[in-house]
Structures are given as C-alpha cells and as structure tokens.
Protein backbone atom coordinates (compact mmCIF):
# COMPACT_ATOMS: atom_id res chain seq x y z
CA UNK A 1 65.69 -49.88 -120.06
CA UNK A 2 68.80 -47.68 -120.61
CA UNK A 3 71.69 -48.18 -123.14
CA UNK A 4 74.95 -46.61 -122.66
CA UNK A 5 76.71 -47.26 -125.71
CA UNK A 6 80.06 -46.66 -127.39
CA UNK A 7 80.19 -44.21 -130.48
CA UNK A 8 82.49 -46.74 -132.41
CA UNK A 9 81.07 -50.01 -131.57
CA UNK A 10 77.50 -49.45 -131.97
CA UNK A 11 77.98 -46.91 -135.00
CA UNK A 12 76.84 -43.41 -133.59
CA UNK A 13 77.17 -40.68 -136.14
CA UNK A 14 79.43 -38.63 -134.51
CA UNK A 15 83.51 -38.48 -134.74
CA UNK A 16 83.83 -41.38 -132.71
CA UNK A 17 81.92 -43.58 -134.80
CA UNK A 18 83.69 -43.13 -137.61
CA UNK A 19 84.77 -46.19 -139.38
CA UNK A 20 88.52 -47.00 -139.65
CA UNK A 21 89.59 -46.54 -143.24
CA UNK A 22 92.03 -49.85 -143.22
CA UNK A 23 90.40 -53.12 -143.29
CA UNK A 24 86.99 -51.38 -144.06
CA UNK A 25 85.46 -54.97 -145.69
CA UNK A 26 85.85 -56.53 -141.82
CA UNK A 27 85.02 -53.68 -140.14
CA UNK A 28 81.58 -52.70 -142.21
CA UNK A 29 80.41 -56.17 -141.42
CA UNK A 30 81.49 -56.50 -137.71
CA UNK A 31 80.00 -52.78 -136.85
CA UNK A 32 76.74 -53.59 -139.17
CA UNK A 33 76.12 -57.09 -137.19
CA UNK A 34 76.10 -55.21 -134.10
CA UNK A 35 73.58 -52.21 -135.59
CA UNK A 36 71.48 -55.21 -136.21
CA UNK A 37 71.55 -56.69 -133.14
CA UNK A 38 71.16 -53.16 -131.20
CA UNK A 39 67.87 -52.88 -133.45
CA UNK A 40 66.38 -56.71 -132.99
CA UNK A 41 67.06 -56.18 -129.18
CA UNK A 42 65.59 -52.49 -129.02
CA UNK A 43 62.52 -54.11 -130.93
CA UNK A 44 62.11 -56.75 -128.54
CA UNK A 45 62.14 -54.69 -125.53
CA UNK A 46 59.70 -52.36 -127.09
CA UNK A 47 57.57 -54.98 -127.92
CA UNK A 48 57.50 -56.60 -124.56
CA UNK A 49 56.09 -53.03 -123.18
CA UNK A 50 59.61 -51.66 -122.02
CA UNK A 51 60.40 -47.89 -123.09
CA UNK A 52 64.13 -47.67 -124.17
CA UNK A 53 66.77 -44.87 -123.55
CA UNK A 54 69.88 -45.28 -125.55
CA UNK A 55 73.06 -42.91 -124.14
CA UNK A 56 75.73 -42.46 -126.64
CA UNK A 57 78.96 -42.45 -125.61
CA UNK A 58 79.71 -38.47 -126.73
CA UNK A 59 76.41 -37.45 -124.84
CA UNK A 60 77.80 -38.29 -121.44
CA UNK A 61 80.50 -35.55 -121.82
CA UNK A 62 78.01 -33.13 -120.81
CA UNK A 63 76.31 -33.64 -117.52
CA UNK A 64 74.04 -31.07 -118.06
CA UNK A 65 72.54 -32.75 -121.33
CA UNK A 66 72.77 -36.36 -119.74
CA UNK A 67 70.40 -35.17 -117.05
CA UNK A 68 67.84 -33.39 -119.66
CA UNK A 69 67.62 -36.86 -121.48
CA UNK A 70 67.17 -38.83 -117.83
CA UNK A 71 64.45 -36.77 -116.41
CA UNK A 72 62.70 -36.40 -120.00
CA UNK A 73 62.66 -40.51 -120.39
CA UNK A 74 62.04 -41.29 -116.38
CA UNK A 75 59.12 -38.35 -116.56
CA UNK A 76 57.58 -40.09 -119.42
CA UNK A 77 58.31 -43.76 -117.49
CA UNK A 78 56.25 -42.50 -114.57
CA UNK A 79 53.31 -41.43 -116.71
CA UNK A 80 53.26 -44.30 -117.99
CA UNK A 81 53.51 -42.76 -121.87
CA UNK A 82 53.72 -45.45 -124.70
CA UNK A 83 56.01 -42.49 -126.39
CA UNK A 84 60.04 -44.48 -126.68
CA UNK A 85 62.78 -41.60 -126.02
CA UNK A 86 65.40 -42.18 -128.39
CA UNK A 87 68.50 -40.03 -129.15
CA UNK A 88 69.47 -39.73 -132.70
C-alpha cells in the first residue's frame, strides 16, 4: 500500500508542515486527530500482512528520489520481506 500525503495535513516535519501560528488550539487538535488516524490505519494494514510506503508531499519534488523510494519498497514487495519502508 502507498500513501501520498500532504506535508500540512498529515504533519510532515518539513516547511510545509508547519503549523499555522493563529488559531493554534484548533489546529493542534485537527492535525493531531489525523496523525492518529494515519497511525491506527498504518497499524492495521501492517497487521493484516500489507507493507506500507508513505510519500510525503516535499519528496515528490524530486523524481529522482521518488523513484529510489519506489524500487527500494516494490524490490522488498517482490521478495516478499516482512521489513515496512517508511520515510521519516
């Protein structure tokens, strides 16, 4: 299973995940609920025997790097590795 997911809404550690600095009570809560849910869903898969390949948002500026991460995660797919390949 691969994620593609956005810097800001799934709280990435990058630039574009930073927090907005007005309305920080809502925002902490509404970007922490979906952290949560990322990790309950990640868990699930992984627990049902899927391997999991999240793509940030920033990482697909660089095709180069985006294909490293593809064939690393679909090479350890096909040999059938219990290893999970997981950017940061």
């Amino acid at each position: 299973m691969i994620f593609v997911h956005g810097c800001f809404w799934h709280g990435h550690d990058c630039t574009r995940g930073q927090r907005p600095s007005s309305n920080r009570e809502f925002w902490d809560r509404k970007l922490s609920k979906n952290q949560e849910r990322d990790a309950r869903t990640v868990g699930k898969l992984i627990d049902a025997g899927w391997k999991v390949l999240t793509i940030w948002e920033c990482e697909t500026r660089s095709a180069s790097e985006l294909e490293r991460q593809l064939v690393e995660f679909l090479s350890l797919t096909r040999e059938g590795d219990k290893q999970i390949a997981q950017t940061h």
